[in-house]
N, C-alpha and C. Protein backbone atom coordinates (compact mmCIF):
# COMPACT_ATOMS: atom_id res chain seq x y z
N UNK A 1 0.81 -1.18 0.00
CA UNK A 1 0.00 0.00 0.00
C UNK A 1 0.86 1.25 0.00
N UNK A 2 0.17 2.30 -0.68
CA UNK A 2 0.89 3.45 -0.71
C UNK A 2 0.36 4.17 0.34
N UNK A 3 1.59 5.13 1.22
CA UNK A 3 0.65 5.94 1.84
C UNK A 3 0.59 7.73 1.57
N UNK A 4 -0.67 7.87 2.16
CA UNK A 4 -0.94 8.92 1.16
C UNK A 4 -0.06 9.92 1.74
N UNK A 5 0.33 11.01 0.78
CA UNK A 5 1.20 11.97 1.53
C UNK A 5 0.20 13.11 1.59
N UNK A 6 0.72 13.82 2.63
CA UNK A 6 -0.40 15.04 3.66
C UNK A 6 0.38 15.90 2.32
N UNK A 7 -0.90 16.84 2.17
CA UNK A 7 -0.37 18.25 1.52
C UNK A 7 0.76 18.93 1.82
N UNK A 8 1.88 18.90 0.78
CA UNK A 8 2.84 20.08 0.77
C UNK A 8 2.43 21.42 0.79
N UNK A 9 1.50 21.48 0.33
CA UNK A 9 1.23 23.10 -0.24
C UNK A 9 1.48 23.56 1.20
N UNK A 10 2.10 24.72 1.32
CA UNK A 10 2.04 26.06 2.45
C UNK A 10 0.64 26.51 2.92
N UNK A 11 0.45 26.90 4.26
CA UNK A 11 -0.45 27.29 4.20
C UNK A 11 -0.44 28.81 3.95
N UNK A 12 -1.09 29.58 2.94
CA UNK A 12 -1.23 30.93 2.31
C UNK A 12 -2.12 31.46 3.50
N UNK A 13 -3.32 30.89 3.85
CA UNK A 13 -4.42 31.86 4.83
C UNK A 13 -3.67 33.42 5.61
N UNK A 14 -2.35 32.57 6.25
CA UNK A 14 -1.91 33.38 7.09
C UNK A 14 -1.38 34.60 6.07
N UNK A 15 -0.65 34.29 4.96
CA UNK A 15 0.18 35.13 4.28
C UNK A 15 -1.07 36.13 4.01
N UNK A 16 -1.72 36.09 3.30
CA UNK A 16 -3.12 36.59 2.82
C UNK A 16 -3.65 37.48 3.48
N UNK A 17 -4.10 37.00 5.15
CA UNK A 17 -4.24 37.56 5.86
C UNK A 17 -2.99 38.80 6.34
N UNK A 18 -2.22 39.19 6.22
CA UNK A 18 -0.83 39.29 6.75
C UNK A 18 -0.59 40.50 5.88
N UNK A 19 -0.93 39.82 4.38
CA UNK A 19 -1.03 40.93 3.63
C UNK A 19 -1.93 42.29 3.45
N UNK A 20 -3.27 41.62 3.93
CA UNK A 20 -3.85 42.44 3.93
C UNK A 20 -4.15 43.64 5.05
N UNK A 21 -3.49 42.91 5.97
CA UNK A 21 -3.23 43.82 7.27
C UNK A 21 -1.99 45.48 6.95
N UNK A 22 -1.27 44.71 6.18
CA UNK A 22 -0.24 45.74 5.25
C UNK A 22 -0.68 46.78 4.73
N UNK A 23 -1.54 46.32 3.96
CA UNK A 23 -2.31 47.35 2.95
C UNK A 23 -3.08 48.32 3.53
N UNK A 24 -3.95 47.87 4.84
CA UNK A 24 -4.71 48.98 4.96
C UNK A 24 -4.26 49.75 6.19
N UNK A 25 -2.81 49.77 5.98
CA UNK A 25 -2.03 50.78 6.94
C UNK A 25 -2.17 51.84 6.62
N UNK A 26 -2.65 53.31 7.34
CA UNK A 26 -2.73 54.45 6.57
C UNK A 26 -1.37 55.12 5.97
N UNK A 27 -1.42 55.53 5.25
CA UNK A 27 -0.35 56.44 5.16
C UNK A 27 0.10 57.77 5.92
N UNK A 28 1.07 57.98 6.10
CA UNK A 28 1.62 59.31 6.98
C UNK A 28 1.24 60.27 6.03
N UNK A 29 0.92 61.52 6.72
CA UNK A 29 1.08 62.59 5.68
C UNK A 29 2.11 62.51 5.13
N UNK A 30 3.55 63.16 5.65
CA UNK A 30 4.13 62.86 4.28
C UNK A 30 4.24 62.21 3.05
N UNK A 31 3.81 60.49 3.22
CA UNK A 31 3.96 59.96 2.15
C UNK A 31 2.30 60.49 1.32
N UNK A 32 1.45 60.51 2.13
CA UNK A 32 -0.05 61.20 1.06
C UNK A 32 1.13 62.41 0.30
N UNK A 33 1.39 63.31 0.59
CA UNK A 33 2.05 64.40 -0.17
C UNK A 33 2.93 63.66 -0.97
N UNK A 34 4.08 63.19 -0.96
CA UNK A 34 4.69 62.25 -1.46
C UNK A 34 3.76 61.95 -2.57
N UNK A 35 3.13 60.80 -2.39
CA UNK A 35 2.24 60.39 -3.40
C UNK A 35 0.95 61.34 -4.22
N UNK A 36 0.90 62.56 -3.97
CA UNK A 36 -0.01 63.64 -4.63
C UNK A 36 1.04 64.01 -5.57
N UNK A 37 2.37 64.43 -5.01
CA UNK A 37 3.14 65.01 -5.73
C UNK A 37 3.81 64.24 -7.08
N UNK A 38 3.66 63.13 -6.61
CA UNK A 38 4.08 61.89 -7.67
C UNK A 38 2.91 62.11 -8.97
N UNK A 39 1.80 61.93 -8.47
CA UNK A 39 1.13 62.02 -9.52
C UNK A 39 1.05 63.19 -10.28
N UNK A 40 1.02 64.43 -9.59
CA UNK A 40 0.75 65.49 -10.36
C UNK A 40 2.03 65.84 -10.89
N UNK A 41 3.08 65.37 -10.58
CA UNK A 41 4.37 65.37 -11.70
C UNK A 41 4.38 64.57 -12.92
N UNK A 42 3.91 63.32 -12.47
CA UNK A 42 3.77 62.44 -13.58
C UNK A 42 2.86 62.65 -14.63
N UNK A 43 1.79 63.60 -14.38
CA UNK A 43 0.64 64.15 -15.53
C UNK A 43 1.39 65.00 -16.14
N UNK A 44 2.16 65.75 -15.42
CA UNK A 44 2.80 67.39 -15.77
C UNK A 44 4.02 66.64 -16.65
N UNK A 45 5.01 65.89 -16.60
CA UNK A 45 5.49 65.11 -17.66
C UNK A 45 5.50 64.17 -18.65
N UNK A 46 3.94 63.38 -18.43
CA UNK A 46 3.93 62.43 -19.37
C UNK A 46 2.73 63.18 -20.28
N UNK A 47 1.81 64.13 -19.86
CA UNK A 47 1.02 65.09 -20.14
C UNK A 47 0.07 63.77 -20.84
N UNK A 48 0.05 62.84 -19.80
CA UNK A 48 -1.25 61.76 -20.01
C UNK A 48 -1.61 61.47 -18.41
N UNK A 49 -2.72 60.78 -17.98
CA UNK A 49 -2.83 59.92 -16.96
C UNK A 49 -3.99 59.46 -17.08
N UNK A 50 -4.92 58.65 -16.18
CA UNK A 50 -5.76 57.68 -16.26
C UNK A 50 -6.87 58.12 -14.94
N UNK A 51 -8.09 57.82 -15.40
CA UNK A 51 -9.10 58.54 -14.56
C UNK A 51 -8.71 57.60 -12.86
N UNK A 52 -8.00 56.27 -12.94
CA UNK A 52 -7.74 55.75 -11.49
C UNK A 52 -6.92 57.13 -10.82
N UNK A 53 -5.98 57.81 -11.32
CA UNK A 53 -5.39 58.59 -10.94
C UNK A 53 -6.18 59.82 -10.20
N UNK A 54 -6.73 60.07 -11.34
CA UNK A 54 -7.78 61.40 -11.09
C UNK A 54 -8.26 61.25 -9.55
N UNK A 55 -8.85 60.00 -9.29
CA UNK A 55 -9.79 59.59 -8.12
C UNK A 55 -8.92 59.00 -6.64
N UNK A 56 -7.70 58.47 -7.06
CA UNK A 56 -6.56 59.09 -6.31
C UNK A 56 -6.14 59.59 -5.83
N UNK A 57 -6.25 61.30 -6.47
CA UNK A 57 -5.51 62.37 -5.72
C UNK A 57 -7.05 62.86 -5.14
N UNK A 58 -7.83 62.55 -5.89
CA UNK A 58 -9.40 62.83 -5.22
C UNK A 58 -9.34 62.44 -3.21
N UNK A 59 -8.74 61.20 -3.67
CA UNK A 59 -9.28 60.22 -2.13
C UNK A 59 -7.81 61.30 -1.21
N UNK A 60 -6.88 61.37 -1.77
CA UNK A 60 -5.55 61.99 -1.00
C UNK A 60 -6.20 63.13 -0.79
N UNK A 61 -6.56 64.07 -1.63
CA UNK A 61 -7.21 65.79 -0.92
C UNK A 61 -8.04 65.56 0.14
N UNK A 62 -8.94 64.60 0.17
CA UNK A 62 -9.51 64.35 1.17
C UNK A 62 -9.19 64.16 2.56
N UNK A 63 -8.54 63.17 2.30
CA UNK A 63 -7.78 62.82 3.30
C UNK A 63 -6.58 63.91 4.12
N UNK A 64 -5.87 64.87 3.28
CA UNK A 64 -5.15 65.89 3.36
C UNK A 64 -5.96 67.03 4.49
N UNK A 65 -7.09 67.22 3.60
CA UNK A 65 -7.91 68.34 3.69
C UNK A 65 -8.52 68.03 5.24
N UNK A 66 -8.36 67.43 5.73
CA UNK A 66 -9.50 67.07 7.31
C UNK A 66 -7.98 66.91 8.45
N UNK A 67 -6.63 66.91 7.83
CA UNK A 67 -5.37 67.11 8.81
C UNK A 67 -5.45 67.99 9.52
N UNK A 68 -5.17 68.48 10.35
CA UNK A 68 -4.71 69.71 11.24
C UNK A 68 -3.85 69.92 10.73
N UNK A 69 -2.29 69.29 10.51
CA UNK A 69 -1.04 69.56 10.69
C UNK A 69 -0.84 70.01 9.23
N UNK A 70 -1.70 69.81 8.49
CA UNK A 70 -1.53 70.55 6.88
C UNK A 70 -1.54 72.00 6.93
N UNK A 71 -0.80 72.97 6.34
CA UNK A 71 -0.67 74.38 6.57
C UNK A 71 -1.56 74.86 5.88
N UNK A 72 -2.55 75.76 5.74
CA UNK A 72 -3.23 76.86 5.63
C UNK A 72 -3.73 77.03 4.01
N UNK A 73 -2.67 77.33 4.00
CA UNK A 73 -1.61 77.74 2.04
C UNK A 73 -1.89 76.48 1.58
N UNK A 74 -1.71 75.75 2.01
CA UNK A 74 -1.99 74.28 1.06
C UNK A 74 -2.66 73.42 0.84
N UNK A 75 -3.92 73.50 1.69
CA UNK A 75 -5.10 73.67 1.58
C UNK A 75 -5.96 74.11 0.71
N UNK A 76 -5.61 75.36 0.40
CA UNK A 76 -6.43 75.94 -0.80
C UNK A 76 -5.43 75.25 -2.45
N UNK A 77 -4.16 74.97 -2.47
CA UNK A 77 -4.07 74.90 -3.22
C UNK A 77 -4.77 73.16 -3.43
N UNK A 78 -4.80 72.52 -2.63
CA UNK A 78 -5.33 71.49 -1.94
C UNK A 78 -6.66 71.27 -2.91
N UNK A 79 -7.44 72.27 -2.26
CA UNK A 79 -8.73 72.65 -2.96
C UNK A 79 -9.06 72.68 -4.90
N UNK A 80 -7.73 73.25 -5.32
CA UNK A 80 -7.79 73.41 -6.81
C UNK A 80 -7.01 72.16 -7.40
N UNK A 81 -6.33 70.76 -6.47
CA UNK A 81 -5.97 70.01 -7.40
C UNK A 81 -7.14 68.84 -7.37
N UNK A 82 -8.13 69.24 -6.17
CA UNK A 82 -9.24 68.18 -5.96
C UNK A 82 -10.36 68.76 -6.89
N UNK A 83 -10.34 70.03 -7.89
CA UNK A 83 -10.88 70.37 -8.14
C UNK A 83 -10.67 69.94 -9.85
N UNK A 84 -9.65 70.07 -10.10
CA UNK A 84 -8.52 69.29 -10.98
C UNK A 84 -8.97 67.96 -11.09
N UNK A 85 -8.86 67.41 -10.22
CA UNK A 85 -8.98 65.88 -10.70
C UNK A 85 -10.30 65.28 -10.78
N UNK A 86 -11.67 66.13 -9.90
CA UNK A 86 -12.59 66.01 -9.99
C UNK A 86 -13.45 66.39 -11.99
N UNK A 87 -12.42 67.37 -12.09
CA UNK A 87 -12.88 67.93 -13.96
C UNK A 87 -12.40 66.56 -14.73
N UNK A 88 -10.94 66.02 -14.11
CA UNK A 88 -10.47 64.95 -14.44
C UNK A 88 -11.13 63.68 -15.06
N UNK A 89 -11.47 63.45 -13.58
CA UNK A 89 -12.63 62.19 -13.35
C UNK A 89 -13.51 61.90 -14.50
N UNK A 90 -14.39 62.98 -14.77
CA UNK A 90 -15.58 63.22 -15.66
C UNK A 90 -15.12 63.63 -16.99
N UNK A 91 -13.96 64.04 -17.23
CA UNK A 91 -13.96 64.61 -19.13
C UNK A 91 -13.70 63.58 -19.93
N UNK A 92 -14.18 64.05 -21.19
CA UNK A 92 -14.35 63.11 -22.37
C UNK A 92 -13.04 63.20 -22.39
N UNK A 93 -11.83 63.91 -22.47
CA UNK A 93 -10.99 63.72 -23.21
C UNK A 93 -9.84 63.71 -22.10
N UNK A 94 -9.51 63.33 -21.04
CA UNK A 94 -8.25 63.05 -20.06
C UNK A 94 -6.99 64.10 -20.51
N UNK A 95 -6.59 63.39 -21.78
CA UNK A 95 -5.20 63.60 -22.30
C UNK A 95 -5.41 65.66 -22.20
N UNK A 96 -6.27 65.89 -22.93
CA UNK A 96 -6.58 67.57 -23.15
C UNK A 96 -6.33 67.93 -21.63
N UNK A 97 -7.49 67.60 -20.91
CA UNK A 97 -7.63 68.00 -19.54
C UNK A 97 -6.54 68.59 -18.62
N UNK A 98 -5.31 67.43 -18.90
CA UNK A 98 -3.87 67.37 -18.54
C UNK A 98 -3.43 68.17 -19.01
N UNK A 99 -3.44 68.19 -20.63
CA UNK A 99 -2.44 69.33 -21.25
C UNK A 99 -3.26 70.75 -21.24
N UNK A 100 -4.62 70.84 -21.06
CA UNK A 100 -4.71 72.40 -20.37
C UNK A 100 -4.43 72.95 -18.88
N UNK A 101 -3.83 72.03 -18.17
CA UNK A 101 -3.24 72.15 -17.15
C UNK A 101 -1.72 72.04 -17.03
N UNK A 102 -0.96 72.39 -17.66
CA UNK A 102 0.69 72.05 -17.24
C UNK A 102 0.94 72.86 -16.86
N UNK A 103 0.87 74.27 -16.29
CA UNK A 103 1.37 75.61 -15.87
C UNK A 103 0.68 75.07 -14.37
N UNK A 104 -0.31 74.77 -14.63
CA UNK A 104 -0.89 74.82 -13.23
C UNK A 104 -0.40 73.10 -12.32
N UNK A 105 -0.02 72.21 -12.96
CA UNK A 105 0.25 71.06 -12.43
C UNK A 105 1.62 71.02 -11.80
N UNK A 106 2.84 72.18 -12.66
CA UNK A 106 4.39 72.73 -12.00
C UNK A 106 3.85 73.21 -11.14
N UNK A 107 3.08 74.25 -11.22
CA UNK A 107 2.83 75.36 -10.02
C UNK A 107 2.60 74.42 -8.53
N UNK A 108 1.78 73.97 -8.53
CA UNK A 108 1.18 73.16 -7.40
C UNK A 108 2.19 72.51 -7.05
N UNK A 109 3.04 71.35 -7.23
CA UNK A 109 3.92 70.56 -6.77
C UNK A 109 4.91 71.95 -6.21
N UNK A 110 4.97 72.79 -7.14
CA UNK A 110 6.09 74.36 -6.37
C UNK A 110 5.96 74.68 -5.78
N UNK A 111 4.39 74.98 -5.08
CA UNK A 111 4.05 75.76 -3.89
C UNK A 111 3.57 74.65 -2.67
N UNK A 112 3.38 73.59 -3.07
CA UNK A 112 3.24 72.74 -2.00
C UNK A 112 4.96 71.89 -1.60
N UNK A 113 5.32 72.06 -2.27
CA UNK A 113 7.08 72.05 -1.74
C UNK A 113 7.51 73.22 -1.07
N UNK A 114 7.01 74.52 -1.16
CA UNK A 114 7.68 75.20 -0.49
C UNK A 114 7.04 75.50 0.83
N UNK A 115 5.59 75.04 1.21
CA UNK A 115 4.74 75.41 2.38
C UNK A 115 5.41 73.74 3.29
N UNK A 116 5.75 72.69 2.44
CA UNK A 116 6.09 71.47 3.39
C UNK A 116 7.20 70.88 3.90
């Protein structure tokens, strides 16, 4: 008789679990800024991005915008990139959207570097 061999496989549950505990770590402000600034550089140079993005910096203003420790000044500019990505979200045409914004997509990463 053969005997049967018990499963090799690993058990994943834990990993899975483990992982997902990872993920829904908040982020520090800095890295939200960090990651606003990432994107709105990356529109401002690839002068493309993708409506996930748009809704992105959507969920980050949000999240920004209800800090205390966020300064004043950046806030409002705060206000015009959630306002930005909200036109984002909804236009027929993304790519335009972006490229009628490149003066204003430098600006923002400029003045929120210099208030942080």
């Amino acid at each position: 008789m053969h005997k049967q061999k018990k499963n090799s496989q690993p058990n994943c549950e834990f990993f899975f679990i483990s992982l997902e505990r990872v993920f829904r770590l908040p982020l520090q402000t800095q890295d939200q800024v960090s990651l606003l600034k990432d994107i709105l550089n990356n529109h401002q140079t690839d002068c493309c991005g993708s409506v996930a993005e748009c809704e992105q910096l959507e969920r980050l203003v949000k999240s920004l915008m209800v800090n205390t420790q966020i300064d004043q000044n950046v806030k409002s500019i705060l206000q015009e990139v959630y306002d930005y990505s909200q036109s984002g979200t909804y236009t027929a045409d993304l790519d335009q959207h972006i490229l009628s914004n490149q003066d204003n997509l430098s600006q923002w990463v400029d003045d929120i570097d210099s208030f942080s």
